[in-house]
C-alpha atoms as a PDB file:
ATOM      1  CA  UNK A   1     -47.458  18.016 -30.301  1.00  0.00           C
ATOM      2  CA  UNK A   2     -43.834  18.157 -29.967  1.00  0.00           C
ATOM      3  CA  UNK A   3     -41.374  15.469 -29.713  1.00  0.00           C
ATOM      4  CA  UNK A   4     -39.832  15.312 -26.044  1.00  0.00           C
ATOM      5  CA  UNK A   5     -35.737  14.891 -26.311  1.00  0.00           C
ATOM      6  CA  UNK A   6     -34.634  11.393 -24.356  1.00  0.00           C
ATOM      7  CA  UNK A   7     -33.606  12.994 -20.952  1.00  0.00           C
ATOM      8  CA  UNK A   8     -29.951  13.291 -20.301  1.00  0.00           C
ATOM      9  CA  UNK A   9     -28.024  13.207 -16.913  1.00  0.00           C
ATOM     10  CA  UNK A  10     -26.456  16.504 -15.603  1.00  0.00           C
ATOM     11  CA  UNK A  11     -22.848  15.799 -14.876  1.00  0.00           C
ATOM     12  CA  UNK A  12     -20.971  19.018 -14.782  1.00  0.00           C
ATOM     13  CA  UNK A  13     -20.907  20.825 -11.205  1.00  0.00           C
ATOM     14  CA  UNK A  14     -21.971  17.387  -9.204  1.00  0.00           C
ATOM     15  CA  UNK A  15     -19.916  15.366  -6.683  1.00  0.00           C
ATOM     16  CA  UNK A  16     -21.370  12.357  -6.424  1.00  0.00           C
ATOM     17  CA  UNK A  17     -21.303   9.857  -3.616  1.00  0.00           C
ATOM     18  CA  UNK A  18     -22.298   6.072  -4.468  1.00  0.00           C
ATOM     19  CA  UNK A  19     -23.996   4.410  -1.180  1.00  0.00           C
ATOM     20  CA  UNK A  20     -24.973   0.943  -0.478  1.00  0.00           C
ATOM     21  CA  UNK A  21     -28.753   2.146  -0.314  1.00  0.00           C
ATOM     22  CA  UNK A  22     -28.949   6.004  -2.108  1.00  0.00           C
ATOM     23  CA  UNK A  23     -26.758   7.920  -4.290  1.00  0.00           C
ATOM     24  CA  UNK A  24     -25.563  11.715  -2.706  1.00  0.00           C
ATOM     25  CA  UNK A  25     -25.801  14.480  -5.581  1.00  0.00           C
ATOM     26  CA  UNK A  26     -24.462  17.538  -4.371  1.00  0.00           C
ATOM     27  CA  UNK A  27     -25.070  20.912  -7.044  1.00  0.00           C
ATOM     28  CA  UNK A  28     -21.854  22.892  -6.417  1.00  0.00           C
ATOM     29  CA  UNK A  29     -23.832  25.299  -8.426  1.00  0.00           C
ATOM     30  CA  UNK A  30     -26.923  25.825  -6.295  1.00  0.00           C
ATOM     31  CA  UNK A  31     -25.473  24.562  -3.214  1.00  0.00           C
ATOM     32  CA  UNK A  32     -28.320  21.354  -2.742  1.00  0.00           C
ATOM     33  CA  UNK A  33     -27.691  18.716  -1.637  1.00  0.00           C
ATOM     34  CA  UNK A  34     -30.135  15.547  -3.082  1.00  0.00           C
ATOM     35  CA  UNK A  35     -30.569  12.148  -1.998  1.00  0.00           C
ATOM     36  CA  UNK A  36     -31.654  10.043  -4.669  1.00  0.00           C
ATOM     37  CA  UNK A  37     -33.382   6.244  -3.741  1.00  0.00           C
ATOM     38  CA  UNK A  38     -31.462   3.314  -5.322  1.00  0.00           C
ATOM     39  CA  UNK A  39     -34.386   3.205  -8.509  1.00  0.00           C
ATOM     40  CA  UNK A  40     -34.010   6.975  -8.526  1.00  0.00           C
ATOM     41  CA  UNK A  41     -30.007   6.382  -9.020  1.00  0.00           C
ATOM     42  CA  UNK A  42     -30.232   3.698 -11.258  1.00  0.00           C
ATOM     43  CA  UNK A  43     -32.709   6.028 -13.326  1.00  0.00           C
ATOM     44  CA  UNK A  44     -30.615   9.022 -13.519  1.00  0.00           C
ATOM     45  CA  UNK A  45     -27.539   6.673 -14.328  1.00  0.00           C
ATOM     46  CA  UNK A  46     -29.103   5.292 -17.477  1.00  0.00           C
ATOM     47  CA  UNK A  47     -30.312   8.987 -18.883  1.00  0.00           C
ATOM     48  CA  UNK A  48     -27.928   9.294 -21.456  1.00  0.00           C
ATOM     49  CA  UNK A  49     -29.899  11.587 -24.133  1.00  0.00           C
ATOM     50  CA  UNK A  50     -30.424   8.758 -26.350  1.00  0.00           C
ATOM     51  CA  UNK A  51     -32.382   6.568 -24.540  1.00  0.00           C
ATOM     52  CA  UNK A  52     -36.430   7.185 -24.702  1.00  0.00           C
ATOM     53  CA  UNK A  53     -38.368   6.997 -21.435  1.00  0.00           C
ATOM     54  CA  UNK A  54     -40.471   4.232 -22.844  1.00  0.00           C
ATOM     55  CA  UNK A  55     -36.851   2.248 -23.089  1.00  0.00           C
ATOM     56  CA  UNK A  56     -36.125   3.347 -19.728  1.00  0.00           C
ATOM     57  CA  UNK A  57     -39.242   2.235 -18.108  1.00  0.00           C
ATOM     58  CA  UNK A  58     -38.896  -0.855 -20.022  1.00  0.00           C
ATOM     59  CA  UNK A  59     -34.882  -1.212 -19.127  1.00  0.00           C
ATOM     60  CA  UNK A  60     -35.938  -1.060 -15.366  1.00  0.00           C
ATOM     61  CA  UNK A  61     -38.414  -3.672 -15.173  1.00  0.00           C
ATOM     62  CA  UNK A  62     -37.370  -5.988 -13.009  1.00  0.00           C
ATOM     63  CA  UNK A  63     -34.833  -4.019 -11.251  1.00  0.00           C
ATOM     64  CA  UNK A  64     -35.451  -4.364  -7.662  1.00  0.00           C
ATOM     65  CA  UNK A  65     -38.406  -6.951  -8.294  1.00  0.00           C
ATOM     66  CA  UNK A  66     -40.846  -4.487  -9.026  1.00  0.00           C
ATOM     67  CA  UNK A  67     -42.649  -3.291 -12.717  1.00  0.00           C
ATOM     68  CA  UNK A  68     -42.315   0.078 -14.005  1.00  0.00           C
ATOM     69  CA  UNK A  69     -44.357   1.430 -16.396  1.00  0.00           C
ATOM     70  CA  UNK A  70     -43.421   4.203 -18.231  1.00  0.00           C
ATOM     71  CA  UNK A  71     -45.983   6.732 -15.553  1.00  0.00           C
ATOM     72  CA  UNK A  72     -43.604   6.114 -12.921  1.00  0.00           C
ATOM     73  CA  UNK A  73     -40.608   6.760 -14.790  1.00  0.00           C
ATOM     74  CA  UNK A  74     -41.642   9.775 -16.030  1.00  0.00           C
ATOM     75  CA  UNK A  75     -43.085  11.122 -12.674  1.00  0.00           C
ATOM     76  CA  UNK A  76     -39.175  10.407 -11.050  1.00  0.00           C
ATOM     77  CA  UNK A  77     -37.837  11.981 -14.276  1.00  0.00           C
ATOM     78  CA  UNK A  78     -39.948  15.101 -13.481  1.00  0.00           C
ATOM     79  CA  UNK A  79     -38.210  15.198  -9.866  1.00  0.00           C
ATOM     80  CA  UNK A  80     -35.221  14.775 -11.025  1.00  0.00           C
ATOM     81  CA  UNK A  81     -35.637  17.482 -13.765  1.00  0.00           C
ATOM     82  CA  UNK A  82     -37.055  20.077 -10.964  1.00  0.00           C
ATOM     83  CA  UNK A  83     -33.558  18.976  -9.050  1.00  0.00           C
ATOM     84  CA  UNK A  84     -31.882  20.131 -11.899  1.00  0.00           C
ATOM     85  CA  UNK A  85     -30.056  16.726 -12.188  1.00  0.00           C
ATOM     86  CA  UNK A  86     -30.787  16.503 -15.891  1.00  0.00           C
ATOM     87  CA  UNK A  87     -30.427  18.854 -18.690  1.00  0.00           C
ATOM     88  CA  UNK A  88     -33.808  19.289 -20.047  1.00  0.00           C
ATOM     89  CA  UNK A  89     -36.653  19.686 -18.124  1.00  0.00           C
ATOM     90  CA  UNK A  90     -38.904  16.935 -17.993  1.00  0.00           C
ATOM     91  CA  UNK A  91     -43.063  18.429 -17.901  1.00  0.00           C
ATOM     92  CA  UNK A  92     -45.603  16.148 -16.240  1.00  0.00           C
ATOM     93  CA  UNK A  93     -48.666  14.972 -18.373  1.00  0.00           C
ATOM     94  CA  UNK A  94     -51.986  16.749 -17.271  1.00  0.00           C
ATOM     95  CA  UNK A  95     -53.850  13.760 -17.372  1.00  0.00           C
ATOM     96  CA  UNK A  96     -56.408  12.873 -14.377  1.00  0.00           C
ATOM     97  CA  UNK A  97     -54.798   9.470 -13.704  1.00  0.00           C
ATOM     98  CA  UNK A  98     -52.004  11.900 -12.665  1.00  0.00           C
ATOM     99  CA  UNK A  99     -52.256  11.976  -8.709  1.00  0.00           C
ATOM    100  CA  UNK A 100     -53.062   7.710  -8.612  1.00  0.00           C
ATOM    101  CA  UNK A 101     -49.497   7.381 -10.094  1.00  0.00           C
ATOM    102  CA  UNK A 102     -47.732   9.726  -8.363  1.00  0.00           C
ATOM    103  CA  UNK A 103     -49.227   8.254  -5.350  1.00  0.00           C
ATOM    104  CA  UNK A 104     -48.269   4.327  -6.590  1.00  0.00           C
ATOM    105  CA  UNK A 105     -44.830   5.952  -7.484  1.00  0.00           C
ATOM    106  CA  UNK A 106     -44.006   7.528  -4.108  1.00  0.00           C
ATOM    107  CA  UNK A 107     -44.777   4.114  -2.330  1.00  0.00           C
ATOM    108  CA  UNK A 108     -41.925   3.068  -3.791  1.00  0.00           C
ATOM    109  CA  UNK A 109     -38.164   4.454  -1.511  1.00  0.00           C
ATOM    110  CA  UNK A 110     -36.024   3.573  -4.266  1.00  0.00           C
ATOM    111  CA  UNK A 111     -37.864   6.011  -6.294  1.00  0.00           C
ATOM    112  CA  UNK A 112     -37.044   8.898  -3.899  1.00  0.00           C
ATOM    113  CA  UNK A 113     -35.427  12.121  -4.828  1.00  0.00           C
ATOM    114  CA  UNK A 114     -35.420  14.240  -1.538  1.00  0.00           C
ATOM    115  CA  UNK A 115     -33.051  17.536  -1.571  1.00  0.00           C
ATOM    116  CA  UNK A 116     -32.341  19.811   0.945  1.00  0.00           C
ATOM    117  CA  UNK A 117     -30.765  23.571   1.164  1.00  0.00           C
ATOM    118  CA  UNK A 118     -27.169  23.207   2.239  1.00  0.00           C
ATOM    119  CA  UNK A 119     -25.475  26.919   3.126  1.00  0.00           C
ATOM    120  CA  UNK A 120     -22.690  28.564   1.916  1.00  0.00           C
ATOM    121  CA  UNK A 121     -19.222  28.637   3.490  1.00  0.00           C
ATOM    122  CA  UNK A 122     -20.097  31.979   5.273  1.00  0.00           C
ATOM    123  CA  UNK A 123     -23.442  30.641   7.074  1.00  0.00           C
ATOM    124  CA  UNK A 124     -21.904  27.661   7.944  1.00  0.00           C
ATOM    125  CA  UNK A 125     -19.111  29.530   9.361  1.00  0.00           C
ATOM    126  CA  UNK A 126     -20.957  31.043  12.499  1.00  0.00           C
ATOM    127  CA  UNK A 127     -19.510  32.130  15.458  1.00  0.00           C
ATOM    128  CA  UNK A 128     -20.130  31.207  19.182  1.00  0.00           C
ATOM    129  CA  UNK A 129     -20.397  34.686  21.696  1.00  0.00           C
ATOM    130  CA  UNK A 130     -17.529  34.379  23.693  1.00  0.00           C
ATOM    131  CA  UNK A 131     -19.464  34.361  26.854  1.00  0.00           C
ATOM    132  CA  UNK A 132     -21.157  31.216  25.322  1.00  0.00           C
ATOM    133  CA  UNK A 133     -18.517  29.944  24.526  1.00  0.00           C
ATOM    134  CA  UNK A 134     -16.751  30.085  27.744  1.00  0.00           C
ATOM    135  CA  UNK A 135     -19.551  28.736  29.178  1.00  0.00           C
ATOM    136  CA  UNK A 136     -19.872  25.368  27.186  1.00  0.00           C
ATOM    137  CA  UNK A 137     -19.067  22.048  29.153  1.00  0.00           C
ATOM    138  CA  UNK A 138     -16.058  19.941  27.620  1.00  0.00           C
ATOM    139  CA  UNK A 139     -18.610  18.126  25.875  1.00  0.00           C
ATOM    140  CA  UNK A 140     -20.281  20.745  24.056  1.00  0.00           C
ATOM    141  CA  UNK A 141     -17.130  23.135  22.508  1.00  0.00           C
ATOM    142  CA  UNK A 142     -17.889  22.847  19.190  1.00  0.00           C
ATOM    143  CA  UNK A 143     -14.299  24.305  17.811  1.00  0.00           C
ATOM    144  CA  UNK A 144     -16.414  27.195  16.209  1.00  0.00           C
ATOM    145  CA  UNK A 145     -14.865  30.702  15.978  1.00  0.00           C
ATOM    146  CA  UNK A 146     -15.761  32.955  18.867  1.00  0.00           C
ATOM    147  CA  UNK A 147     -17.108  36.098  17.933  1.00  0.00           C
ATOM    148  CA  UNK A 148     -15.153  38.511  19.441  1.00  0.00           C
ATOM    149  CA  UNK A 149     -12.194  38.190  17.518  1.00  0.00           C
ATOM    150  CA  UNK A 150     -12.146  36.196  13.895  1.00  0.00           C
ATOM    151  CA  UNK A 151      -8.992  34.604  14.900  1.00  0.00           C
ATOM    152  CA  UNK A 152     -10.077  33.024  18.033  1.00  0.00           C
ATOM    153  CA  UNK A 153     -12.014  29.668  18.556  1.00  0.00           C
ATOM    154  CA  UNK A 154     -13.656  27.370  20.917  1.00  0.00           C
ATOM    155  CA  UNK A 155     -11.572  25.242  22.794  1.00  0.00           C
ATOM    156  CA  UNK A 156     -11.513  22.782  25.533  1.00  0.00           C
ATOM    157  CA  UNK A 157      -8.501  23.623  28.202  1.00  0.00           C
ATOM    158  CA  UNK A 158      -8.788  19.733  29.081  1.00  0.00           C
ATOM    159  CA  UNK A 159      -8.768  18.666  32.713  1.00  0.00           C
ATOM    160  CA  UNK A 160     -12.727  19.000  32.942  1.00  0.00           C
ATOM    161  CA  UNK A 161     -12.740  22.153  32.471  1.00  0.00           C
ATOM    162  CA  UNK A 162     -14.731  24.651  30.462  1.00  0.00           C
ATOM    163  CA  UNK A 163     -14.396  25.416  27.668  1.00  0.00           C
ATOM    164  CA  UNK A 164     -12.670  28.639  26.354  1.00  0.00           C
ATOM    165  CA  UNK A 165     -11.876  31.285  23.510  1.00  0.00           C
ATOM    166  CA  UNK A 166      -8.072  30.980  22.416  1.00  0.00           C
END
């Protein structure tokens, strides 16, 4: 059987955003966004490469008021490895007891490691059809570009009127 490497944090191509109650992770790379849960941070934090996930488990006893054992760890470690936040994947155990711990571990938020698809600049970018756009109340121009012309975009005339394509 072959010895696993400690896991270690991914830090090149992230911007990361501290929260009061989640850490934002977003993979300039693979354009995802992921929301980790506090216990999921603090986790992720403490992977330096050198530290074993028995001595993480054991370093985050406590943390939150609630006991980890090392099946818990290891389960968020796997998330966090398919996220791509660390630099080695981390394989789940084929054991049966597998589902009854992944199960105890996602009753726990601060374990959480949700991601989502964010698109590129030119999705993002889309265009409102003039028409539509000239049809929007003041309260719905959205400042996207009309489609019509590249240079042109949504705009509110003011005055409660509609709003228009300059």
């Amino acid at each position: 059987m072959k010895k696993e490497r400690p896991p270690r944090a991914r830090t090149e191509g992230l911007v990361v955003r501290e929260l009061p109650e989640e850490t934002l992770v977003y993979d300039l790379e693979r354009h995802r966004a992921h929301c980790l849960g506090s216990l999921a941070a603090a986790l992720w934090r403490r992977c330096d490469g050198a530290t074993s996930t028995a001595d993480l488990a054991q370093g985050l006893r406590g943390v939150g008021g609630l006991a980890f054992d090392e099946a818990m760890v290891r389960a968020t470690l796997h998330r966090l490895s398919k996220a791509r936040l660390l630099v080695d994947s981390i394989e789940l155990p084929s054991e049966p007891s597998r589902r009854a711990w992944l199960r105890h571990a996602s009753r726990i938020a601060g374990l959480s490691v949700a991601t989502l698809a964010v698109p590129g600049a030119l999705q993002a970018a889309s265009c409102t059809p003039s028409a539509q756009c000239v049809a929007l109340p003041n309260t719905q121009c959205t400042g996207l570009p009309c489609c019509e012309a590249p240079t042109l975009r949504c705009a509110r005339p003011g005055g409660g009127q509609q709003c228009t394509c300059r």
